[in-house]
C-alpha atoms as a PDB file:
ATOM      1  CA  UNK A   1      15.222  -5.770  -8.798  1.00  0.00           C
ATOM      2  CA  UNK A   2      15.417  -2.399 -10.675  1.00  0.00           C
ATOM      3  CA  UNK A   3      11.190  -2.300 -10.447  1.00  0.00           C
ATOM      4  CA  UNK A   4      11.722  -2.757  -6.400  1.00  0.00           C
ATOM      5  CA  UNK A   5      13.497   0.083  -6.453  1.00  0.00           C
ATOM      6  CA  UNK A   6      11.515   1.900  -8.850  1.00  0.00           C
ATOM      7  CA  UNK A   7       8.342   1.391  -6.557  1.00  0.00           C
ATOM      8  CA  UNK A   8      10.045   2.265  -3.193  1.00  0.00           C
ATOM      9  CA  UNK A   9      11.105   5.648  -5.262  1.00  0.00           C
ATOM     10  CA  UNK A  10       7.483   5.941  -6.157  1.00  0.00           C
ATOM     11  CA  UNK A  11       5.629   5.331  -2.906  1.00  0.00           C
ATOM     12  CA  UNK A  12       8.458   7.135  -0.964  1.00  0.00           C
ATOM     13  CA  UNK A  13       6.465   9.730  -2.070  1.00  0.00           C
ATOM     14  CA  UNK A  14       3.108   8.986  -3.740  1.00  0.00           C
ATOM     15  CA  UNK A  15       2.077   5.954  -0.872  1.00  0.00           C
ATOM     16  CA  UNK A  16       0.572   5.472   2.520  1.00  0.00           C
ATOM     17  CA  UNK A  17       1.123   2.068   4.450  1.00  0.00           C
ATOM     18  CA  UNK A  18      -1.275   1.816   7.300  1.00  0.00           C
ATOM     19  CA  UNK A  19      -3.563  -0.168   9.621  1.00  0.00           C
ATOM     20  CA  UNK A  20      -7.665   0.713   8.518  1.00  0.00           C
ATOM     21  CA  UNK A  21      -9.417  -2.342  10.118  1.00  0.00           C
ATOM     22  CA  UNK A  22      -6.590  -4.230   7.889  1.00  0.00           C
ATOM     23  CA  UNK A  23      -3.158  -3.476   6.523  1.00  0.00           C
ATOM     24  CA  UNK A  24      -3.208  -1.254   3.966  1.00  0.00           C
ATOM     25  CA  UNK A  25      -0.526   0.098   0.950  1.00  0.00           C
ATOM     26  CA  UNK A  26      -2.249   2.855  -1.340  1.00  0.00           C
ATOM     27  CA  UNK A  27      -0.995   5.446  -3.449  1.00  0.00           C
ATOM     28  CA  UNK A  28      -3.178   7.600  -5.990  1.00  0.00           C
ATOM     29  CA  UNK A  29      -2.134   9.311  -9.050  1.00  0.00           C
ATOM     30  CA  UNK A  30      -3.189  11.307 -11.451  1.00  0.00           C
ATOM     31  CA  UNK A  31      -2.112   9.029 -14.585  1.00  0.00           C
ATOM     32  CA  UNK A  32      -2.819   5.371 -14.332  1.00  0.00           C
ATOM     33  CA  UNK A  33       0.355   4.493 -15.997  1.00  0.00           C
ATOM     34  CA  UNK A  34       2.368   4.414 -12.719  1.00  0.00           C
ATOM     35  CA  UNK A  35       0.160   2.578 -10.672  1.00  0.00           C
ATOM     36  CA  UNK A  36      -0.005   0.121 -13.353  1.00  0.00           C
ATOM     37  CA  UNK A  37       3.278  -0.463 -13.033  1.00  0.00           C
ATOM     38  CA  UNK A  38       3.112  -0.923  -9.215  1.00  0.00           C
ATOM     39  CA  UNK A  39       0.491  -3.553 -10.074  1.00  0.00           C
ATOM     40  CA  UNK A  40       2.518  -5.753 -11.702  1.00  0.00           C
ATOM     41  CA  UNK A  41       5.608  -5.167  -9.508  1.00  0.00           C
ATOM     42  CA  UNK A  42       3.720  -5.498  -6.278  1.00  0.00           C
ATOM     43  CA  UNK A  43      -0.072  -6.831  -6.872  1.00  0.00           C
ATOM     44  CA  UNK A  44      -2.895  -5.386  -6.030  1.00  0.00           C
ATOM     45  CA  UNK A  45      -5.542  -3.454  -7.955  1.00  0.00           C
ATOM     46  CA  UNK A  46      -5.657  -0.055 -10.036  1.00  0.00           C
ATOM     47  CA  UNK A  47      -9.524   1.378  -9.499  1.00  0.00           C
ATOM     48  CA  UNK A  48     -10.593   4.699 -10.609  1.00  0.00           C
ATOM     49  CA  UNK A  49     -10.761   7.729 -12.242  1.00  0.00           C
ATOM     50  CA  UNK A  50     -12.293   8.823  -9.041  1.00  0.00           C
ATOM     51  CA  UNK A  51     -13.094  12.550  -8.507  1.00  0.00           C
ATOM     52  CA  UNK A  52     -13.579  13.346  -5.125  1.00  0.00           C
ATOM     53  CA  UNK A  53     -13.866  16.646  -5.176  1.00  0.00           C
ATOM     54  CA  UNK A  54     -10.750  17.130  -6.772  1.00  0.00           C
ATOM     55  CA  UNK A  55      -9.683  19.473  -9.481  1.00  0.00           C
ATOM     56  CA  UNK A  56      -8.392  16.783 -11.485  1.00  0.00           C
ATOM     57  CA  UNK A  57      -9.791  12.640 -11.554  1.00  0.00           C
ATOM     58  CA  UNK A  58      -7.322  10.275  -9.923  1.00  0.00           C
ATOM     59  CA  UNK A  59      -6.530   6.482 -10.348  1.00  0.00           C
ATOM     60  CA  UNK A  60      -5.741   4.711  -7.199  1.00  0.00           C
ATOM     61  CA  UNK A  61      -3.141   1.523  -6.399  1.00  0.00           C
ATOM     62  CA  UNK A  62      -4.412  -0.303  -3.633  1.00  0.00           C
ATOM     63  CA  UNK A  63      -3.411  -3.846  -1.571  1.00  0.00           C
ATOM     64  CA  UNK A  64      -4.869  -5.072   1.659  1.00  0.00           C
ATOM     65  CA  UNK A  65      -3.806  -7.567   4.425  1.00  0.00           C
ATOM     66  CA  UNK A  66      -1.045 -10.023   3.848  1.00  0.00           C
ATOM     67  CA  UNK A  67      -0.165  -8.677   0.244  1.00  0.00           C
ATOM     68  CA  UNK A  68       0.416  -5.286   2.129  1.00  0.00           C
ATOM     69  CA  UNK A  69       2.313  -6.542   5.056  1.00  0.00           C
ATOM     70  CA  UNK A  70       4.613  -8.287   2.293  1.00  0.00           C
ATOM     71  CA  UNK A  71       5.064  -5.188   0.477  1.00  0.00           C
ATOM     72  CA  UNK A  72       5.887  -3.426   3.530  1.00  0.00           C
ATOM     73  CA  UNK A  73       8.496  -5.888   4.609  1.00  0.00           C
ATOM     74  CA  UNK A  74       9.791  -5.661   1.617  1.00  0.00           C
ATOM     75  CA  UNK A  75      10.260  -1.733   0.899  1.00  0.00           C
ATOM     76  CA  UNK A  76      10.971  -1.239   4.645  1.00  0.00           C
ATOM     77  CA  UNK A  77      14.940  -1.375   4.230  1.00  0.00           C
ATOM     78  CA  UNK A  78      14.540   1.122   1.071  1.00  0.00           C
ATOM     79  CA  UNK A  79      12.093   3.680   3.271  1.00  0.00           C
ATOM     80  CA  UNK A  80      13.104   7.030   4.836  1.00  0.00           C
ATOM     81  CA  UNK A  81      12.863   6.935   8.463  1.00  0.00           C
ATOM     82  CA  UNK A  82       9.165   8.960   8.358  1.00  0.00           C
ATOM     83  CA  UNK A  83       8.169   5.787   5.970  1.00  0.00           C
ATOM     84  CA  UNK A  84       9.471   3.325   8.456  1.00  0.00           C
ATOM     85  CA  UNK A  85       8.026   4.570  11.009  1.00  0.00           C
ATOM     86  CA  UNK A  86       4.454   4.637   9.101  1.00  0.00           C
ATOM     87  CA  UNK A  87       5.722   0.887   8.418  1.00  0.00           C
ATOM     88  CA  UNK A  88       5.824  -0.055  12.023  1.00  0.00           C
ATOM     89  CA  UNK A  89       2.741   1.626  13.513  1.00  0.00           C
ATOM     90  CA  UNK A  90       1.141  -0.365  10.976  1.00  0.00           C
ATOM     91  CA  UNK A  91       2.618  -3.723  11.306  1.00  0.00           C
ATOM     92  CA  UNK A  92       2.181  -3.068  15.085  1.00  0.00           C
ATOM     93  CA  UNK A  93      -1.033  -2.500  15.249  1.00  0.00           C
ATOM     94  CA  UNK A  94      -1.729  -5.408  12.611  1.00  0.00           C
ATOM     95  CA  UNK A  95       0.565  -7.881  15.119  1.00  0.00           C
ATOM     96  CA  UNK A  96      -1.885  -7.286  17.783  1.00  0.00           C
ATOM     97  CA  UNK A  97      -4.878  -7.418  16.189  1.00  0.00           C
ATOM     98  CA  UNK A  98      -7.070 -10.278  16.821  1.00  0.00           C
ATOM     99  CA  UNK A  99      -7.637 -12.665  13.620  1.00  0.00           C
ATOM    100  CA  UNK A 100      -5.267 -10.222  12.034  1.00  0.00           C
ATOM    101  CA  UNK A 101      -7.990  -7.783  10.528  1.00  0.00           C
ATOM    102  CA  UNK A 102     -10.669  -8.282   8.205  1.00  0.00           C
ATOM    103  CA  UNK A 103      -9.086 -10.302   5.569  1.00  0.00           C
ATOM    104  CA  UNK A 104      -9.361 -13.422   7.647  1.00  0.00           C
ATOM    105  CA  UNK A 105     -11.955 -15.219   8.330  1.00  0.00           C
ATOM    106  CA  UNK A 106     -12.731 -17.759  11.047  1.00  0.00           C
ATOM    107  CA  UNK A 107     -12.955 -21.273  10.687  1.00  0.00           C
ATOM    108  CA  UNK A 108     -16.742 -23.007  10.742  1.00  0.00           C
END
């Protein structure tokens, strides 16, 4: 329980949830050790250092369709309201979305 609360904390404000094509939960950082620890709390996958034209590399925390709509349902109740709001345009958009976005594919 402690790490839920721990990675609401951190994505409160280090994360994005959002609908690109797919639902979406990121959050980038400058040291990997925190998004590692989102990893195993939450899933997903820790890529970088990336530089993109940034002054210093960053490491990103990333997890797509229904692993993100489960991590938004869950950190939804621990969210400020801009959060939740950022929660519900993107489950909204992902509830009317034909197929339900990329991440599934259609039967043969």
């Amino acid at each position: 329980m402690r790490e839920i609360y721990w990675s609401a904390g951190f994505l409160e404000g280090e994360g994005s949830f959002m609908w690109v094509g797919g639902l979406r939960v990121a959050a980038g950082q400058v040291r990997r050790e925190p998004l590692d620890r989102l990893r195993r709390a939450l899933g997903g996958r820790v890529g970088g250092p990336y530089k993109n034209g940034v002054a210093r590399p960053q490491y990103h925390w990333i997890v797509y369709g229904p692993e993100a709509a489960a991590v938004m349902f869950t950190m939804y109740p621990l969210m400020t309201r801009q959060r939740k709001q950022q929660i519900r345009r993107a489950l909204s958009k992902w509830r009317r979305a034909p197929g339900r976005g990329w991440w599934r594919r259609k039967a043969a």
